[in-house]
C-alpha atoms as a PDB file:
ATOM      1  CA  UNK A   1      -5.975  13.306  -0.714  1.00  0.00           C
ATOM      2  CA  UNK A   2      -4.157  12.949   2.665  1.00  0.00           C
ATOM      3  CA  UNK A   3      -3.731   9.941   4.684  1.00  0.00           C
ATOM      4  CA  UNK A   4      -2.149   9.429   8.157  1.00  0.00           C
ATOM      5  CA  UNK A   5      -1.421   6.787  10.168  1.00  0.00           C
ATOM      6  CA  UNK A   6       0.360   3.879  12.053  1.00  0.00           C
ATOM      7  CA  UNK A   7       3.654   2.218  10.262  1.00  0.00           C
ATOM      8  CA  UNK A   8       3.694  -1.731   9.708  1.00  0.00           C
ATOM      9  CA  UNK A   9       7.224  -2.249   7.853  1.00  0.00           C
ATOM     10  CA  UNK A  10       8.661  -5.085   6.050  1.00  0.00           C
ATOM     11  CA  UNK A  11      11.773  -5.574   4.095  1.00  0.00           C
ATOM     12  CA  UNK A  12      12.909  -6.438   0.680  1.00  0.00           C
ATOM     13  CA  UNK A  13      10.870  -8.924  -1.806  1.00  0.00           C
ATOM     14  CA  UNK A  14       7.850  -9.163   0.232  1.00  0.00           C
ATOM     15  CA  UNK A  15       6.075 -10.897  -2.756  1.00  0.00           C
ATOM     16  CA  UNK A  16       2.487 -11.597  -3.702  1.00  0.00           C
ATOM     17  CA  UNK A  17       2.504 -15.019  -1.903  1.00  0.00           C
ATOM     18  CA  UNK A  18       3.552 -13.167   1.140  1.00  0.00           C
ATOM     19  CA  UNK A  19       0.653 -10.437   0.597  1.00  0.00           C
ATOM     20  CA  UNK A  20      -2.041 -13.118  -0.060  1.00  0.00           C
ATOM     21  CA  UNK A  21      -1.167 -16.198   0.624  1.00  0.00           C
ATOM     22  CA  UNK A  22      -2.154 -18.631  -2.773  1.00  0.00           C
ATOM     23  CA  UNK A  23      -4.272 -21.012  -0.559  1.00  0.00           C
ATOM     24  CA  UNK A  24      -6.494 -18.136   0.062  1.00  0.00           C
ATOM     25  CA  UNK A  25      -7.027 -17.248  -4.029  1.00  0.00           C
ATOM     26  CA  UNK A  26     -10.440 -19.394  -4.074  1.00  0.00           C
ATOM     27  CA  UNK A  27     -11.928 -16.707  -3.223  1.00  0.00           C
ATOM     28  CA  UNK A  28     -13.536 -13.375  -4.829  1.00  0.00           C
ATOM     29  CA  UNK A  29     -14.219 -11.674  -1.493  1.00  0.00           C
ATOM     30  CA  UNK A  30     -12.084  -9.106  -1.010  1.00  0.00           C
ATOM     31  CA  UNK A  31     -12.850  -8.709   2.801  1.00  0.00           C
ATOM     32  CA  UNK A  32     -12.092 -12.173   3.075  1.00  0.00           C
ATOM     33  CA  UNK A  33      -8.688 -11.716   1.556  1.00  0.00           C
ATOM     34  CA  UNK A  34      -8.212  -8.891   3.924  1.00  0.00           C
ATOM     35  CA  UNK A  35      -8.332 -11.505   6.615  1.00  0.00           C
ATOM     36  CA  UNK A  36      -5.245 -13.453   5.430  1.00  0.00           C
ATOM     37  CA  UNK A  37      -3.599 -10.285   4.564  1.00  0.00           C
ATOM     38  CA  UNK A  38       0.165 -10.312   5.450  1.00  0.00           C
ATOM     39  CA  UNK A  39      -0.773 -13.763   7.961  1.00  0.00           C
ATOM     40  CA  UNK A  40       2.416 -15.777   6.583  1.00  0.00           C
ATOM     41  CA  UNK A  41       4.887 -12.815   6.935  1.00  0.00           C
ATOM     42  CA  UNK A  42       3.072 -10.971  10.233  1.00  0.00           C
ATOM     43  CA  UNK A  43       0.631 -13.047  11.838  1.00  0.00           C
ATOM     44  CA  UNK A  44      -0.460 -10.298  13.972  1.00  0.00           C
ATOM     45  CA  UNK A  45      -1.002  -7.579  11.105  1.00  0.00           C
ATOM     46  CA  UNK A  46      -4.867  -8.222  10.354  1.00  0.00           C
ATOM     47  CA  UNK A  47      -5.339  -8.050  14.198  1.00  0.00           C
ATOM     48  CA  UNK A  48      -3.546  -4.405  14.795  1.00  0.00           C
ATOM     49  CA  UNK A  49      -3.994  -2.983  11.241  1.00  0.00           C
ATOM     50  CA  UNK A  50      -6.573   0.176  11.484  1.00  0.00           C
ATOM     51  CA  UNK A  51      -8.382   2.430   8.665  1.00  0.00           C
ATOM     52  CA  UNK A  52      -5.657   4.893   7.504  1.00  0.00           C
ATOM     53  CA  UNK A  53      -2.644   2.764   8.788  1.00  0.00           C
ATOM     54  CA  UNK A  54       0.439   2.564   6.304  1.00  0.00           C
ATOM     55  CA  UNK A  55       2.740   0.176   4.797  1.00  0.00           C
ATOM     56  CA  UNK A  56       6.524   0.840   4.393  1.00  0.00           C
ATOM     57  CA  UNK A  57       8.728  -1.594   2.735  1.00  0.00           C
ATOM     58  CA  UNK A  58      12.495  -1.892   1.059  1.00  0.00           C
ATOM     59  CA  UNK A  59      13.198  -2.889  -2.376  1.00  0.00           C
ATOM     60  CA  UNK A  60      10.831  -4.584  -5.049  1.00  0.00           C
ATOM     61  CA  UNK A  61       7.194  -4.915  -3.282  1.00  0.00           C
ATOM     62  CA  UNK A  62       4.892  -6.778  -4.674  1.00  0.00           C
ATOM     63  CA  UNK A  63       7.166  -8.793  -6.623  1.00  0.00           C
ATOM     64  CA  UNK A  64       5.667 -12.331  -7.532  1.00  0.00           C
ATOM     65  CA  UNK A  65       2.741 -13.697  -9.255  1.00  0.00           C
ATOM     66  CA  UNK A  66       0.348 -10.688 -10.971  1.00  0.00           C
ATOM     67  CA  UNK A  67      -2.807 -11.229  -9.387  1.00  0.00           C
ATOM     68  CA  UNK A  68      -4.480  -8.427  -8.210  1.00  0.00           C
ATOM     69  CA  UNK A  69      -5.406  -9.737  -5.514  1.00  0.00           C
ATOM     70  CA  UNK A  70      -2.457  -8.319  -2.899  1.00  0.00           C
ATOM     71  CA  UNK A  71      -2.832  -5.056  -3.503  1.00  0.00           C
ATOM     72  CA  UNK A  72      -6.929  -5.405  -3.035  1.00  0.00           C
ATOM     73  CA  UNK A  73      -6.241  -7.203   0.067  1.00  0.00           C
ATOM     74  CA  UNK A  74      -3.723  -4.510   1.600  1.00  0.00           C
ATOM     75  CA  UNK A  75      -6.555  -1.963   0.364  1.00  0.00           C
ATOM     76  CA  UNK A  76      -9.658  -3.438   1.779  1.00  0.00           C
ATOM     77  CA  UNK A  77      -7.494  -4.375   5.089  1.00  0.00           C
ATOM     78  CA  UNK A  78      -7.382  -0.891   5.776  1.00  0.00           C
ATOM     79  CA  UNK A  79      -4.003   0.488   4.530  1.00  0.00           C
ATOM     80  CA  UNK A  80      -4.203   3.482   3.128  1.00  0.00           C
ATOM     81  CA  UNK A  81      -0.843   4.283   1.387  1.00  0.00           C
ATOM     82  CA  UNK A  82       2.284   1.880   0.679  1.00  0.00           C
ATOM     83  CA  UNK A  83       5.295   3.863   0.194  1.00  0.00           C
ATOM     84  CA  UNK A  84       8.562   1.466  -0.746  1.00  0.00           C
ATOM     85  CA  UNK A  85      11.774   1.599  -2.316  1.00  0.00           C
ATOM     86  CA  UNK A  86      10.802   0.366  -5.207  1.00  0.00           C
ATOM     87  CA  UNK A  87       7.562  -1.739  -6.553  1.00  0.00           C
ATOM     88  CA  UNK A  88       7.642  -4.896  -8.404  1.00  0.00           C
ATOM     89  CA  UNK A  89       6.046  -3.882 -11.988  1.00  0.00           C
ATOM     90  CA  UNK A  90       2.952  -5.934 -11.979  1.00  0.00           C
ATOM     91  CA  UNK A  91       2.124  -4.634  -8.452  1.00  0.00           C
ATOM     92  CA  UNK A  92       2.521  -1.174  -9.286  1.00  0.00           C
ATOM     93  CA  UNK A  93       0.107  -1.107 -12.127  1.00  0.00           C
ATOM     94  CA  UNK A  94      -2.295  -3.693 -10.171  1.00  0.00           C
ATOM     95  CA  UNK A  95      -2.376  -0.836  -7.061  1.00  0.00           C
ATOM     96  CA  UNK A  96      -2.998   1.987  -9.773  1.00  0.00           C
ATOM     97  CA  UNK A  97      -6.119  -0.485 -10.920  1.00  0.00           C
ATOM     98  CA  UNK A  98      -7.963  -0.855  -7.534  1.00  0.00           C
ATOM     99  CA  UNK A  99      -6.965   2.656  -6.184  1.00  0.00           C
ATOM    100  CA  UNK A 100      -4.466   1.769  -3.319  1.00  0.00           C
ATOM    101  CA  UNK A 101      -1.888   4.571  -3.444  1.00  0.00           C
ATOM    102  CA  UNK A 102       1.646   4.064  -3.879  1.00  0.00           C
ATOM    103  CA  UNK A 103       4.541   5.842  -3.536  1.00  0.00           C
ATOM    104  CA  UNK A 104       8.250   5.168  -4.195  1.00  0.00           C
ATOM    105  CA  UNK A 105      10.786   6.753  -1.206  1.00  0.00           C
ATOM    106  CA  UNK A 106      13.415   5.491  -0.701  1.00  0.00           C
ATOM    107  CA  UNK A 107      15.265   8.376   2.225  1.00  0.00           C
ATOM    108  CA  UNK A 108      11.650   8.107   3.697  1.00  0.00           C
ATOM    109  CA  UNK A 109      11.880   4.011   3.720  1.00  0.00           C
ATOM    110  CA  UNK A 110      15.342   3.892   5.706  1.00  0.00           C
ATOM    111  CA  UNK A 111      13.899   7.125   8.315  1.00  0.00           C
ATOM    112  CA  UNK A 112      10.870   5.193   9.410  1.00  0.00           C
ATOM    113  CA  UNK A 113      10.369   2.849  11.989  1.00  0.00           C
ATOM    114  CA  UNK A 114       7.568   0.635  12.813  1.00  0.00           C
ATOM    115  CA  UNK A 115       5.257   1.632  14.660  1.00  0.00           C
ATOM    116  CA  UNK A 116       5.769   5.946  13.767  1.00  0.00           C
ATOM    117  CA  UNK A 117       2.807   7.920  13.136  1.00  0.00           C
ATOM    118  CA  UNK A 118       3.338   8.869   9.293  1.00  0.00           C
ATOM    119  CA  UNK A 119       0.847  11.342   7.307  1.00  0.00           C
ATOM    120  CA  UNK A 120       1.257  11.962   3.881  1.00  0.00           C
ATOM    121  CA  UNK A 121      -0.631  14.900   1.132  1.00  0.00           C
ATOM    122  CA  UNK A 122      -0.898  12.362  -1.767  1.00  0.00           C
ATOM    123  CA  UNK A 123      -1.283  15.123  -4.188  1.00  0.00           C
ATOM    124  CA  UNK A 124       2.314  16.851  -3.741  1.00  0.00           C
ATOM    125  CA  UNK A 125       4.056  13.622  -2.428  1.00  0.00           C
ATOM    126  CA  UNK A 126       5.012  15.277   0.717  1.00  0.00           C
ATOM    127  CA  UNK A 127       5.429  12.710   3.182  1.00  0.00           C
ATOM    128  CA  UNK A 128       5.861  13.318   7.322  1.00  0.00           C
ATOM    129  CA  UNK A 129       7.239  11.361   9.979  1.00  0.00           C
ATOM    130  CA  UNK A 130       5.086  12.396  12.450  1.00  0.00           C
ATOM    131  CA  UNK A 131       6.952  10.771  15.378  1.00  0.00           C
ATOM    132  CA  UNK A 132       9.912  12.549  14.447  1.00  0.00           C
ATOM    133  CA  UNK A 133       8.724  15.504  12.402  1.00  0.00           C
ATOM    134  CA  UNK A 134      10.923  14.625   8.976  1.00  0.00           C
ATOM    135  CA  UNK A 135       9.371  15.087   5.958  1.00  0.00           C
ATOM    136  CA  UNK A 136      10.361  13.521   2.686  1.00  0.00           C
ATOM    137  CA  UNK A 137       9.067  14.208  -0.867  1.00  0.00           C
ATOM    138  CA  UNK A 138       7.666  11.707  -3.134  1.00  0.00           C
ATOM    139  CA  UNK A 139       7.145  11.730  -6.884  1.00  0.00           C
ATOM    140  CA  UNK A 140       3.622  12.242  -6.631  1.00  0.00           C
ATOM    141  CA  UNK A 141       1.398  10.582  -9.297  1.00  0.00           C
ATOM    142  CA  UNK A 142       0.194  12.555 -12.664  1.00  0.00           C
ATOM    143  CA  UNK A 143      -3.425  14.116 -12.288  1.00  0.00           C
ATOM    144  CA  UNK A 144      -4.602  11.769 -14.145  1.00  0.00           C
ATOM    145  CA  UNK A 145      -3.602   8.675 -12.289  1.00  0.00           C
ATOM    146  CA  UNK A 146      -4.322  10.525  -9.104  1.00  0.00           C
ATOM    147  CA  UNK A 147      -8.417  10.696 -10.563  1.00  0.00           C
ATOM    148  CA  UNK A 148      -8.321   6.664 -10.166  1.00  0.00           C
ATOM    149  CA  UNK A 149      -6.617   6.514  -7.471  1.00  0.00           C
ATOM    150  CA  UNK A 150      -9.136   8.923  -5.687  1.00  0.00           C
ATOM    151  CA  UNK A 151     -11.773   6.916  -7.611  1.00  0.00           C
ATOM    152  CA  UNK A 152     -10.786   4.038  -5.892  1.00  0.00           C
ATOM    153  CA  UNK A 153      -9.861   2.264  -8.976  1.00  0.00           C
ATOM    154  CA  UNK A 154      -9.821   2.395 -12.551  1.00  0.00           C
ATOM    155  CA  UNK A 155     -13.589   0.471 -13.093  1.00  0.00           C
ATOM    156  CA  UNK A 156     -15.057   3.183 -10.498  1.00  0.00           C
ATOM    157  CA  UNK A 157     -13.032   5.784 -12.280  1.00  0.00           C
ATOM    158  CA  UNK A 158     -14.441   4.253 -15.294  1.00  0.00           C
ATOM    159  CA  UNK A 159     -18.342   4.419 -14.047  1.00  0.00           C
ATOM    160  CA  UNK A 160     -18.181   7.574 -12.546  1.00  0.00           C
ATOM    161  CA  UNK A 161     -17.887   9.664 -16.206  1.00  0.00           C
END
């Protein structure tokens, strides 16, 4: 699968509270937790964020609480690939659940800036800075994670056999 698009990037520890804010968690709809997506940490995110765009952050994403809820909001908000330093545990397996690809780079982290133009081949890992034409390479995911992940989750994986 490839994706491309624009960069939103955050730092280190941007945790599950930051992804979904807790006072949002009453709810099942995931287009409504789109709508809150990010709000606490980038209050203009769910206004610029477009089908395809991407998510870079530093160390430990996702770290927090282990509802799968952040990674279905950053899905269903329109991000198309997170590629970090490192993930928080919990996050990483949540993401491999709902079928938001991940990625874990960290020389393609500290190259890219808010704001590039970033395309990735999911499949090979191979990662481009389109703004500034570097490419980095990924540990892409086994073939058979990659089947959920283009699946769009494990229960669509799962109903799909």
């Amino acid at each position: 699968m490839f994706v491309k698009g624009n960069v939103f990037k955050y730092g280190n520890d941007v945790d599950t509270d930051v992804i979904i804010p807790a006072r949002y968690l009453n709810t099942s709809s995931a287009e409504e937790l789109a709508s809150h997506c990010m709000e606490d940490i980038d209050a203009e995110f769910v206004k610029n964020v477009q089908k395809g765009d991407i998510m870079v952050a530093e160390d430990n994403f996702g770290c927090g609480s282990s509802r799968e809820h952040a990674p279905l909001a950053i899905k269903t908000s329109g991000i198309s690939l997170v590629i970090a330093n490192s993930f928080a545990r919990i996050f990483y397996r949540n993401a491999i659940n709902i079928g938001l690809p991940i990625l874990e780079c960290p020389e393609a982290v500290k190259s890219i800036k808010k704001g590039d133009i970033v395309s990735c081949e999911l499949s090979t890992g191979l990662i481009k800075n389109e703004t500034t034409g570097e490419t980095f390479r990924a540990e892409p995911f086994p073939p058979f994670i990659q089947k959920i992940i283009d699946a769009g989750g494990l229960i669509k994986s799962i109903s799909k056999q």
